[in-house]
Protein backbone atom coordinates (compact mmCIF):
# COMPACT_ATOMS: atom_id res chain seq x y z
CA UNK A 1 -156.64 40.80 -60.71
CA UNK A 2 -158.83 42.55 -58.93
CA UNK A 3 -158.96 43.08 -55.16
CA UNK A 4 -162.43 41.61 -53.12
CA UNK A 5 -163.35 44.06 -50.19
CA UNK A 6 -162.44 40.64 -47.49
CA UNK A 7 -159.19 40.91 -48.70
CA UNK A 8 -158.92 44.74 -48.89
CA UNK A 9 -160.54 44.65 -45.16
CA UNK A 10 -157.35 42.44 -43.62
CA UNK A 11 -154.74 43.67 -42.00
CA UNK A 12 -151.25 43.06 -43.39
CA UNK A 13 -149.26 41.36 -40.52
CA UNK A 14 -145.11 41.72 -40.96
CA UNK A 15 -143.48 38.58 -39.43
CA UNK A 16 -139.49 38.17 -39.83
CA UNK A 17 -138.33 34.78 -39.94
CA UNK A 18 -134.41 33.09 -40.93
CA UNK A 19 -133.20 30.41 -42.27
CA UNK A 20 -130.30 30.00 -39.96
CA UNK A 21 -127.60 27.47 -41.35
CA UNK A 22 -124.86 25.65 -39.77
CA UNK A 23 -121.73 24.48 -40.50
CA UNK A 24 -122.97 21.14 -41.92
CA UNK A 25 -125.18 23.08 -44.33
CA UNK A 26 -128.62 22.14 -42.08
CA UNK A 27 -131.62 24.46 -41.44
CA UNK A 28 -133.19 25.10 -38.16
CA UNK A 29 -136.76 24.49 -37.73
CA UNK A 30 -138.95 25.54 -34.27
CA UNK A 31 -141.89 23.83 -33.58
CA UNK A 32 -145.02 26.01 -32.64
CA UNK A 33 -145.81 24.93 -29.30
CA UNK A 34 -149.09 24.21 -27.53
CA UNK A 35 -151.25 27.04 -26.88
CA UNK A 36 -150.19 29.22 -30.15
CA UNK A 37 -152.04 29.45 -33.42
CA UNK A 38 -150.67 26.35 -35.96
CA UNK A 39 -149.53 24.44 -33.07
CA UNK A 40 -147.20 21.26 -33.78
CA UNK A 41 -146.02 22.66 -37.19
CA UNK A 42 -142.73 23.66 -37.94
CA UNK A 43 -141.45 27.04 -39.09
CA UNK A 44 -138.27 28.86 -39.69
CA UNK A 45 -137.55 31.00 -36.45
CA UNK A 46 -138.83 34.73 -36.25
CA UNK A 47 -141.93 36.71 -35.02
CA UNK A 48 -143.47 39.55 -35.34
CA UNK A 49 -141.86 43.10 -36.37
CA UNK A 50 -143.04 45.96 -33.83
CA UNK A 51 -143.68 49.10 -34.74
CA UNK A 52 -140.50 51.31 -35.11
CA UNK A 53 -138.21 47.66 -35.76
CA UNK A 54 -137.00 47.31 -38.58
CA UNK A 55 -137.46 43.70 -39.85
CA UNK A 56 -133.83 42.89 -39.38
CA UNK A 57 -133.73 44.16 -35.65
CA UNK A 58 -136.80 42.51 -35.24
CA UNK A 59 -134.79 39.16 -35.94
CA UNK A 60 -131.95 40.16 -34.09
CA UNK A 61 -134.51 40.18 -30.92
CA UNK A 62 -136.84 37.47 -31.70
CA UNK A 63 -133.33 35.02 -31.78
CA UNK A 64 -132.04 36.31 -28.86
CA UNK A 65 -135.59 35.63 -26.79
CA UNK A 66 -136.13 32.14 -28.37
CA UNK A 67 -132.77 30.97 -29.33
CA UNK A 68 -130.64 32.40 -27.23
CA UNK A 69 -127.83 33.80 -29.78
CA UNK A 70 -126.65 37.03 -30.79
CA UNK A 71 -126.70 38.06 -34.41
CA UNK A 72 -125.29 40.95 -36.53
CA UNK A 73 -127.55 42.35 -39.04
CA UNK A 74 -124.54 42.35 -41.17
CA UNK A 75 -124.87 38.51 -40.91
CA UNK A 76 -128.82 38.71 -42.25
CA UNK A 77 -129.33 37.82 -45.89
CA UNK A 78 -132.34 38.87 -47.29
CA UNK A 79 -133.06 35.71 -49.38
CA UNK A 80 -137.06 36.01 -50.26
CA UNK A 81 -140.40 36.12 -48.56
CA UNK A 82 -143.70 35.26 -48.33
CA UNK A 83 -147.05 36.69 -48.85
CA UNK A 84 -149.72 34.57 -48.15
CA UNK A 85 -153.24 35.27 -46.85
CA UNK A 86 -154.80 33.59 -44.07
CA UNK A 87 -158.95 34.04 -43.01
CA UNK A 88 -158.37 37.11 -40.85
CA UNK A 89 -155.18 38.39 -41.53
CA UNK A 90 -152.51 39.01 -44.68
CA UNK A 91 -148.96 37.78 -43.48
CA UNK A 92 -145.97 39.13 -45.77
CA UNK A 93 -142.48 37.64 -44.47
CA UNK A 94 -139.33 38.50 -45.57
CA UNK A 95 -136.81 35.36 -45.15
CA UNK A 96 -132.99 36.18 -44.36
CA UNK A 97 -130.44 33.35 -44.21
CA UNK A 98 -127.75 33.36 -41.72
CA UNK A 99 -124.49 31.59 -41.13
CA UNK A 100 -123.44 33.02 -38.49
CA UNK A 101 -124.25 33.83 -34.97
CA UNK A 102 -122.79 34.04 -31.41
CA UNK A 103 -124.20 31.72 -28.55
CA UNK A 104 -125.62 27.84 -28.46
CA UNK A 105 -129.32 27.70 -30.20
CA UNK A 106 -131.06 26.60 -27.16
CA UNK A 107 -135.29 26.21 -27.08
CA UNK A 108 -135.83 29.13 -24.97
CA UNK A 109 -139.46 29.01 -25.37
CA UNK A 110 -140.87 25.42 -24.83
CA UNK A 111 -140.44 25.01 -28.66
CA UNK A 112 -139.20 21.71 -30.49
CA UNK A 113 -135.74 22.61 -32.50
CA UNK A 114 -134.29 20.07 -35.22
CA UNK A 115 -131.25 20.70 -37.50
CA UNK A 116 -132.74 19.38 -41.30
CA UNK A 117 -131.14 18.82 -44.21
CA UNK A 118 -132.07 20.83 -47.28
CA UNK A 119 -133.64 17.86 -48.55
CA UNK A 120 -135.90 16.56 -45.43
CA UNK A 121 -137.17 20.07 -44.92
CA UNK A 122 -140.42 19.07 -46.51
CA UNK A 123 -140.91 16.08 -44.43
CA UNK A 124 -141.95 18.74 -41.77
CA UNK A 125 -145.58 19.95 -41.91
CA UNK A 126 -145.05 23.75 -42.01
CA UNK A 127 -147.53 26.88 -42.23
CA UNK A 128 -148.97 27.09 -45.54
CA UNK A 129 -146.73 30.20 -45.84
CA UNK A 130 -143.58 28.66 -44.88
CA UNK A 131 -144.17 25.64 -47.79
CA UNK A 132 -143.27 27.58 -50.73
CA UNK A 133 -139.96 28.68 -49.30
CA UNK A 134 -138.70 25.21 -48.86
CA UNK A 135 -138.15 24.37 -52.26
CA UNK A 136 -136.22 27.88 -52.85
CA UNK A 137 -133.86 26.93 -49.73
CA UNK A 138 -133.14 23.63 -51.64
CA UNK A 139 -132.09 25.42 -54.99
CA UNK A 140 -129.93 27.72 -52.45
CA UNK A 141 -128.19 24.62 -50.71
């Protein structure tokens, strides 16, 4: 397949994101809040990797400024990811799973939280990139 110079010319953007799972075997979505790009859908929490991070301490600082918790990168799962290209940019994703974290999950950030059950997860309108890893989540739970 070959490669069209648009696509060529886009940046690759590295976002992080986690499924984090709790003792009842729900998934955490955040709500994109007004004022951000995609705002009112629902994603797995994360953000963007700086340069230097590694995607897993990327995580690990992303949850503690939105969430609020403390995680171990011995705790992250890599699980799968995402590639998906957008009009301007090329976001690739790698999804961990985690079970376990220190601290209440608390909406730092002015962002929606709900718990979800495996099987309500696509009730939620999500980022076209975030869709495909719903169903994989599912098998996994």
């Amino acid at each position: 397949m070959a490669v069209t110079a648009a696509e060529a010319a886009k940046p690759i953007v590295l976002v992080t994101a986690v499924a984090l799972i709790d003792a009842d075997s729900r998934v955490l979505l955040a709500q994109r809040p007004e004022g951000k790009p995609m705002a009112g859908l629902w994603e797995f929490p994360g953000g963007k990797v700086h340069d230097g991070e590694t995607p897993e301490r990327a995580l690990i600082r992303e949850l503690e400024e939105e969430l609020g918790i403390d995680v171990e990168a011995s705790c992250l799962a890599p699980f799968t990811f995402a590639s998906h290209g957008y009009s301007d940019f090329h976001l690739l994703m790698p999804l961990y799973v985690c079970r376990k974290w220190s601290g209440i999950v608390t909406a730092r950030e002015g962002q929606q939280l709900k718990w979800v059950r495996p099987a309500r997860l696509g009730d939620y309108p999500m980022p076209p990139a975030d869709k495909p890893l719903v169903a994989m989540l599912r098998d996994l739970l």
